[in-house]
C-alpha atoms as a PDB file:
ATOM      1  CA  UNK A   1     174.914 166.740 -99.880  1.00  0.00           C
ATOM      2  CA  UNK A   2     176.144 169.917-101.845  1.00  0.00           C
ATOM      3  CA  UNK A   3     180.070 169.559-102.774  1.00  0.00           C
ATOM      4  CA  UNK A   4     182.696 171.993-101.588  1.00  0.00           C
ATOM      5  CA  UNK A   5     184.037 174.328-104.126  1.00  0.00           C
ATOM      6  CA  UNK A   6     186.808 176.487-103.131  1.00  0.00           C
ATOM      7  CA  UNK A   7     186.258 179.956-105.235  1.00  0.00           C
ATOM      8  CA  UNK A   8     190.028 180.668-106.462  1.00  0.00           C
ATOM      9  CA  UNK A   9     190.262 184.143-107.827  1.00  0.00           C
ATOM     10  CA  UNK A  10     194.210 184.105-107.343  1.00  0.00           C
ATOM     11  CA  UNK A  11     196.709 181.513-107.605  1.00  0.00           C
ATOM     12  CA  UNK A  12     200.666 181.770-106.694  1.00  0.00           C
ATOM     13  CA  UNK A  13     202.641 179.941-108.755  1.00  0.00           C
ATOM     14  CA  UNK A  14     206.225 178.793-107.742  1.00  0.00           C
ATOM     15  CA  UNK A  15     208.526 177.704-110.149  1.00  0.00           C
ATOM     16  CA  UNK A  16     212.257 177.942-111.750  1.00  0.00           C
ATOM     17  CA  UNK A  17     213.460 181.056-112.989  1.00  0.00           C
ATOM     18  CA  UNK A  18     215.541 178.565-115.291  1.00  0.00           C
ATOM     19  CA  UNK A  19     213.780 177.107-118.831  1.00  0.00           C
ATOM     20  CA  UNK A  20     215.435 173.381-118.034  1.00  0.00           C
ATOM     21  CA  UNK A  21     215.762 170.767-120.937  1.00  0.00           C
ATOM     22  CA  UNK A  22     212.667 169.388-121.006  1.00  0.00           C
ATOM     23  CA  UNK A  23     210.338 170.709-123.773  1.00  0.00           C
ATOM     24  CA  UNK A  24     207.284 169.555-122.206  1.00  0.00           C
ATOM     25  CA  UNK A  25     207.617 171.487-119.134  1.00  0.00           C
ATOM     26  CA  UNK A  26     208.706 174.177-120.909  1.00  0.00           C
ATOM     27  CA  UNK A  27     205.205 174.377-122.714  1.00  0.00           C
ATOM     28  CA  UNK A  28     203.070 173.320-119.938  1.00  0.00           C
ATOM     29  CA  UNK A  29     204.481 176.280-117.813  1.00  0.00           C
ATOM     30  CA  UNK A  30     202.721 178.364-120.657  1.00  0.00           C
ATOM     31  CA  UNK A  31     199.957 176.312-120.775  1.00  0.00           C
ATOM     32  CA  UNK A  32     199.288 177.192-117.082  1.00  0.00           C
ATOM     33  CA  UNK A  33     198.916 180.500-117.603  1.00  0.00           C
ATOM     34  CA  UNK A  34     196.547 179.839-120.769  1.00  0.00           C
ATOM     35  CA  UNK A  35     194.545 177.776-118.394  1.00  0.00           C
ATOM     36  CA  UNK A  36     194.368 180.685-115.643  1.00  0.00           C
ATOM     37  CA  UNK A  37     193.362 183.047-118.390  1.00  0.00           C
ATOM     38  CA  UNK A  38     190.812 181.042-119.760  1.00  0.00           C
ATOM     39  CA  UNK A  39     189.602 180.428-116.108  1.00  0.00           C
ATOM     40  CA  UNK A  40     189.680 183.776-115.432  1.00  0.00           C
ATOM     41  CA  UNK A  41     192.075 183.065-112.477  1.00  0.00           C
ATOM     42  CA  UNK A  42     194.807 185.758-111.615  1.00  0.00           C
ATOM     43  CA  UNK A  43     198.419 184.875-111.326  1.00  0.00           C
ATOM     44  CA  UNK A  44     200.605 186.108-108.486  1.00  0.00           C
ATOM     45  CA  UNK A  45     204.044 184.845-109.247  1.00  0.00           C
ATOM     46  CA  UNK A  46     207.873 186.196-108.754  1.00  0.00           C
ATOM     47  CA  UNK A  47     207.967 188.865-111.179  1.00  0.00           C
ATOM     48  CA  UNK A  48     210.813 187.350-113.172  1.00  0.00           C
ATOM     49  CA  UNK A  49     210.679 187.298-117.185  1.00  0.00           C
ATOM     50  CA  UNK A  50     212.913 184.185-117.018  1.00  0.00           C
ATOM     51  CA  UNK A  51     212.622 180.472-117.768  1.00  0.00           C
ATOM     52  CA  UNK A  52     209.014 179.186-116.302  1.00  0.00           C
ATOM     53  CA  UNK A  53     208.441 181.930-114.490  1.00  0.00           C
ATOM     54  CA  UNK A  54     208.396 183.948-117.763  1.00  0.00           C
ATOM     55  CA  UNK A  55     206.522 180.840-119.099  1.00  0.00           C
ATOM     56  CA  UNK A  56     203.540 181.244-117.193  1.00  0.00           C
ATOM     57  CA  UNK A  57     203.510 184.936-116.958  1.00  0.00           C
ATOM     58  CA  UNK A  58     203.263 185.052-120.730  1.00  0.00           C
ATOM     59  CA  UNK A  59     200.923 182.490-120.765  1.00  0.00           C
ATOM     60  CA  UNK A  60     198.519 184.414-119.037  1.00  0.00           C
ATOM     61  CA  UNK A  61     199.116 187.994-120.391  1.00  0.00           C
ATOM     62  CA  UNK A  62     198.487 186.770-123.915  1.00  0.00           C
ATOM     63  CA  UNK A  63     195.313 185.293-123.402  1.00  0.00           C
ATOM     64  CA  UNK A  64     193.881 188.457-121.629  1.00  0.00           C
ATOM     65  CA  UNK A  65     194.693 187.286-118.438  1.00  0.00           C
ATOM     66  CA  UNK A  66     195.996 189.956-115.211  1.00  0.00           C
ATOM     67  CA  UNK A  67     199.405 189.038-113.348  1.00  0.00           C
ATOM     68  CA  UNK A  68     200.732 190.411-110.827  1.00  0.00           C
ATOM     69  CA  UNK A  69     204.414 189.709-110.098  1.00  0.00           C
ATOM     70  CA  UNK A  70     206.233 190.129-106.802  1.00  0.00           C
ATOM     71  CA  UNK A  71     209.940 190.935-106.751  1.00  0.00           C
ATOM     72  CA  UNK A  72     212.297 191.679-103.826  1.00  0.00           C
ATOM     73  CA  UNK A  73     214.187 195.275-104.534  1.00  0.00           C
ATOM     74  CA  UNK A  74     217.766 193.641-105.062  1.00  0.00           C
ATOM     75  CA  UNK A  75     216.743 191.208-108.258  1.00  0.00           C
ATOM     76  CA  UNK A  76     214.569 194.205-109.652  1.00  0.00           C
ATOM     77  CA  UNK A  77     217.072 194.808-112.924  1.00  0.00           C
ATOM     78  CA  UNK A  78     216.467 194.748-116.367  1.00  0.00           C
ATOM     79  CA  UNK A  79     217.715 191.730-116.652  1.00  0.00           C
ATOM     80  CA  UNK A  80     214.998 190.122-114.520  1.00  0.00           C
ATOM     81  CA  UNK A  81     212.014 191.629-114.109  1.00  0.00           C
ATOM     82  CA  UNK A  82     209.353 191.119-116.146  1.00  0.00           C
ATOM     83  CA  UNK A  83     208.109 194.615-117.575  1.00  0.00           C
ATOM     84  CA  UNK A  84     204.947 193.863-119.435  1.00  0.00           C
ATOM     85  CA  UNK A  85     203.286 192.391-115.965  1.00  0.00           C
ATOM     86  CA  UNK A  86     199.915 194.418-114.921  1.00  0.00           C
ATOM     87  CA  UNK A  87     201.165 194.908-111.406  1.00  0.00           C
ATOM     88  CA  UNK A  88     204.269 194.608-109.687  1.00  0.00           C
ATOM     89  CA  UNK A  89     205.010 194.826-106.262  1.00  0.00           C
ATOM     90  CA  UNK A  90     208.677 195.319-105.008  1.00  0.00           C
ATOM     91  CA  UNK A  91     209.490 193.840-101.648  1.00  0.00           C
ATOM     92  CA  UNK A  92     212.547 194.895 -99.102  1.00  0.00           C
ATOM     93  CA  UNK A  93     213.561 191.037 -99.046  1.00  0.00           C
ATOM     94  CA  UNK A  94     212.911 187.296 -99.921  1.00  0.00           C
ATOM     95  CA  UNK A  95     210.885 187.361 -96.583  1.00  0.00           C
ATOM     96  CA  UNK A  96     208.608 189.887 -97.170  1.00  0.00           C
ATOM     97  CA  UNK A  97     208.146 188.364-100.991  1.00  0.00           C
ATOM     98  CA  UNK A  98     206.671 184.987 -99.959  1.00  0.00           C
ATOM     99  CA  UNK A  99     204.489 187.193 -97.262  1.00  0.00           C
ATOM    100  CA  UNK A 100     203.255 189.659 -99.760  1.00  0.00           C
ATOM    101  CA  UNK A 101     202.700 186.400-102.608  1.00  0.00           C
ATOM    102  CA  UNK A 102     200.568 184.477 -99.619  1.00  0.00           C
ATOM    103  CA  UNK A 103     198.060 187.155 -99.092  1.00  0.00           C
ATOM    104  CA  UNK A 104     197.421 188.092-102.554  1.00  0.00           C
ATOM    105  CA  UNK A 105     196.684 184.256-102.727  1.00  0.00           C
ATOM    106  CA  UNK A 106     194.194 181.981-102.898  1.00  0.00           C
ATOM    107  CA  UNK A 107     196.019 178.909-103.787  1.00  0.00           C
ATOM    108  CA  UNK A 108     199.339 177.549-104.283  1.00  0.00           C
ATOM    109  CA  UNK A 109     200.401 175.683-107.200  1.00  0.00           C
ATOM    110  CA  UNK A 110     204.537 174.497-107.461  1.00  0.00           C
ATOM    111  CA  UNK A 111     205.954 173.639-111.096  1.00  0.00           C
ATOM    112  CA  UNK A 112     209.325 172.521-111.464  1.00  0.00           C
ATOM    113  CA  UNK A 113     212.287 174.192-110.454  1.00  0.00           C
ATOM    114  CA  UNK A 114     215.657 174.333-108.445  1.00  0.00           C
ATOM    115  CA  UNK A 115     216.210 175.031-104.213  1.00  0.00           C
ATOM    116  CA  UNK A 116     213.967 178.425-104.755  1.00  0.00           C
ATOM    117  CA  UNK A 117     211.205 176.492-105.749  1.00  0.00           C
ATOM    118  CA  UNK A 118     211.364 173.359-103.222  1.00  0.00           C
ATOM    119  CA  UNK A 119     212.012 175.936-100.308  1.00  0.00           C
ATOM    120  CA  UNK A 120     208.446 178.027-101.755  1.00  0.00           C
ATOM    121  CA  UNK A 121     206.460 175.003-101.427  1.00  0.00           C
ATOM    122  CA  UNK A 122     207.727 173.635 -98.629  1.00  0.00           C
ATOM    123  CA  UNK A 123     207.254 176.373 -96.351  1.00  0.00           C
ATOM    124  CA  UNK A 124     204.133 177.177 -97.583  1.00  0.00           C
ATOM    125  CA  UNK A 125     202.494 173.701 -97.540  1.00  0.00           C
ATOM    126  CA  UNK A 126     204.204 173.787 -93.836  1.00  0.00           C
ATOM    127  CA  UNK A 127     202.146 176.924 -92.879  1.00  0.00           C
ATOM    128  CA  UNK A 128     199.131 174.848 -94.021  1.00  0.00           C
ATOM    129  CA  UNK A 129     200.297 172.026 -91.457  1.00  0.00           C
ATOM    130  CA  UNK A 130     200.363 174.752 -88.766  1.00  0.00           C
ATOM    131  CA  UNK A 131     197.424 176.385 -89.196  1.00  0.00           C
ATOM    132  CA  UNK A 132     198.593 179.553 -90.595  1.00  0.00           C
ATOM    133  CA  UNK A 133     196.759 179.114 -93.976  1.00  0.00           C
ATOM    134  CA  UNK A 134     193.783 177.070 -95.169  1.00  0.00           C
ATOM    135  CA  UNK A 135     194.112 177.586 -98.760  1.00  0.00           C
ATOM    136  CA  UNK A 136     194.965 174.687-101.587  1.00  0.00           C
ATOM    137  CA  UNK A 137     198.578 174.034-102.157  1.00  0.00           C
ATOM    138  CA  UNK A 138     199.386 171.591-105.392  1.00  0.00           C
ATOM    139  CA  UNK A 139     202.085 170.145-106.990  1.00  0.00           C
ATOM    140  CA  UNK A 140     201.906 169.351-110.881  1.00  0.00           C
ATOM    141  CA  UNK A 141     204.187 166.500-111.736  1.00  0.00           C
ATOM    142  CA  UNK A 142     204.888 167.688-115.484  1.00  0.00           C
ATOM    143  CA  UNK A 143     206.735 164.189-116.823  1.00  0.00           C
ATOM    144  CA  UNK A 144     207.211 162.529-113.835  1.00  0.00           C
ATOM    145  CA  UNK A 145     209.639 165.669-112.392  1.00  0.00           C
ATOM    146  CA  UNK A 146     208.781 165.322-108.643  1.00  0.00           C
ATOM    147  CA  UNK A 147     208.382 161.342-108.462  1.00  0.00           C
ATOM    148  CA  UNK A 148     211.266 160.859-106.409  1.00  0.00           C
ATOM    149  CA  UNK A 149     210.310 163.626-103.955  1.00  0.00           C
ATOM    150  CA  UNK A 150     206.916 161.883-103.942  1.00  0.00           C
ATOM    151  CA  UNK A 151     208.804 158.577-103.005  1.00  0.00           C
ATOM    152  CA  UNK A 152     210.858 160.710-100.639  1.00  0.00           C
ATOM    153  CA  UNK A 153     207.869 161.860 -98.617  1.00  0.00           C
ATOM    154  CA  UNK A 154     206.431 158.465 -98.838  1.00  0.00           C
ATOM    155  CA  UNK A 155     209.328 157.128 -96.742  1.00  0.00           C
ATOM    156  CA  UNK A 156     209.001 160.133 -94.227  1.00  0.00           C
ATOM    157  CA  UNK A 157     205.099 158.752 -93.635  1.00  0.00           C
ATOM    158  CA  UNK A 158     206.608 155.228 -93.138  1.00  0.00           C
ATOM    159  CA  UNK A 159     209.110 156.152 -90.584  1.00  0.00           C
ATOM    160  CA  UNK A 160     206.713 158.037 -88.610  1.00  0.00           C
ATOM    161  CA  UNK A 161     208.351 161.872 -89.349  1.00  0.00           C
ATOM    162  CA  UNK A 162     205.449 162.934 -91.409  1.00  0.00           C
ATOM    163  CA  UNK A 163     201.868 162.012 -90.552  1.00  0.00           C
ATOM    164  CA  UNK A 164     199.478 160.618 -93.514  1.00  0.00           C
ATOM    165  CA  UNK A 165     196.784 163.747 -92.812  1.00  0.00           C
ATOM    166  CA  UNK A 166     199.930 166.176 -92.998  1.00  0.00           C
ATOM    167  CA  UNK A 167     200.933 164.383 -96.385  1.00  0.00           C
ATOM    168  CA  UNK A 168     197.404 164.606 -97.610  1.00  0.00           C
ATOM    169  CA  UNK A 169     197.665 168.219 -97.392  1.00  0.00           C
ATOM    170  CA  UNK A 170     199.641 168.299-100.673  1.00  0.00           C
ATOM    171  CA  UNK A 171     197.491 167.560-103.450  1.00  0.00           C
ATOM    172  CA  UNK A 172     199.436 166.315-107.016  1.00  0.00           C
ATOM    173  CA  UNK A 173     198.623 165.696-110.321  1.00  0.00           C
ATOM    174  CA  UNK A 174     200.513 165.520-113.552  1.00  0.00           C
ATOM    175  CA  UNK A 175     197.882 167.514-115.483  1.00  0.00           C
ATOM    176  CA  UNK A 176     196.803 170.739-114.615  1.00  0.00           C
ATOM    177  CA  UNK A 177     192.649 170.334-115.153  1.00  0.00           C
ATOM    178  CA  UNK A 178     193.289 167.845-112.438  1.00  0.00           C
ATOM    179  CA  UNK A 179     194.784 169.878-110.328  1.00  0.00           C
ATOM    180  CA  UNK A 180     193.278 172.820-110.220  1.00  0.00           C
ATOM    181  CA  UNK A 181     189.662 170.229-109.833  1.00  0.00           C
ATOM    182  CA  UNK A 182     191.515 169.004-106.775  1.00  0.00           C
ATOM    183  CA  UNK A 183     192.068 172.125-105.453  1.00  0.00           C
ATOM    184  CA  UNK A 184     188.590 173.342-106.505  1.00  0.00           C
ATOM    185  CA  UNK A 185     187.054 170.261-103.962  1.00  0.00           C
ATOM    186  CA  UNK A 186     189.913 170.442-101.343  1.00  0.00           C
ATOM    187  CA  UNK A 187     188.619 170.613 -97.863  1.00  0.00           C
ATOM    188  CA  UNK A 188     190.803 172.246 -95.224  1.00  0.00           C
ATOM    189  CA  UNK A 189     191.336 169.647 -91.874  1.00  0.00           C
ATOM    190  CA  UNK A 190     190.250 171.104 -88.494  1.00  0.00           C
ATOM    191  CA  UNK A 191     193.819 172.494 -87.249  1.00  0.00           C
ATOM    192  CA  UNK A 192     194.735 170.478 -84.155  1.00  0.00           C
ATOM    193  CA  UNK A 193     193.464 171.598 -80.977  1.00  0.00           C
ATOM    194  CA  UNK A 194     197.288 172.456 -79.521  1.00  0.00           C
ATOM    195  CA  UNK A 195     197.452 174.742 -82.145  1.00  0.00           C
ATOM    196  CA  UNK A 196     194.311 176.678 -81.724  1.00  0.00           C
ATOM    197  CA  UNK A 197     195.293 179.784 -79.777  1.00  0.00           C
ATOM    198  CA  UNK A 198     191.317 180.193 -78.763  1.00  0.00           C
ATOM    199  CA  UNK A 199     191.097 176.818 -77.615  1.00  0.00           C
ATOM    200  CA  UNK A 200     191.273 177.132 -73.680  1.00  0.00           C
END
């Protein structure tokens, strides 16, 4: 039987506009985008030059990769936005950001970061639950950042407010070759018949 491989020409990456204080994160966020490049992957990020959002972008662009950044019109200063990006798209809002970022996108892949970055992967691994997407959404668990959200959704599973396929939909690793392999192989579930709008 031949195994599914999920062609990713784009990936979104959501992560803190913030560098933290933890080195290794710091210089895997780079790594990322050294990975993409090498993979010949495009990024589709935020647009921001800060913290790991700058990380990865930089990581990409000076390894030959392309990446586009996508920036809502009232954080587009100087201060911000990243100006050495090969495209950048300016959006009215927040809204039409994470619209614009989902169909330029292939995949999904959430580093660490702050409320931005939890709300970003939340909603979109939600719009995977729904139906709205089909495309791979991982987590990469740099130093054991997101083991207590891990636990968290765990617990949600065990007290029956978050079923184990839904769960499954999230795929984590705390390097990123096993990541992106995962989201290489990931296979899509059939959405659920109530949610089919051709289903009679």
């Amino acid at each position: 039987m031949k195994e599914h491989y999920n062609i990713i020409e784009n990936v979104a990456v959501f992560c803190a506009s913030s560098d933290g204080v933890d080195p290794q994160i710091f210089q895997t966020a780079f790594k990322l985008g050294e990975e993409l490049a090498r993979r010949d992957i495009r990024l589709v990020y935020g647009g921001s030059k800060l913290g790991l959002m700058g990380q990865v972008a930089e990581g990409i662009m000076q390894n030959g990769g392309f990446a586009t950044g996508v920036i809502p019109e009232f954080l587009k200063t100087k201060e911000v936005v990243h100006k050495g990006l090969d495209r950048l798209i300016t959006t009215a809002d927040m809204h039409e950001r994470k619209l614009s970022i989902n169909e330029l996108s292939d995949a999904f892949i959430t580093l660490p970061g702050g409320f931005g970055t939890f709300e970003e992967l939340f909603e979109i691994v939600t719009w995977a639950q729904l139906g709205l997407h089909r495309k791979p959404v991982g987590l990469l668990n740099i130093n054991g950042f997101y083991d207590d959200l891990l636990r968290m959704l765990k617990t949600m599973t065990e007290k029956g407010f978050l079923k184990e396929d839904n769960l499954e939909i999230l795929l984590v690793a705390d390097n990123i070759e096993e990541l992106l392999s995962q989201m290489h192989g990931f296979k899509p579930r059939p959405v659920p018949k109530w949610m089919n709008k051709n289903q009679p």
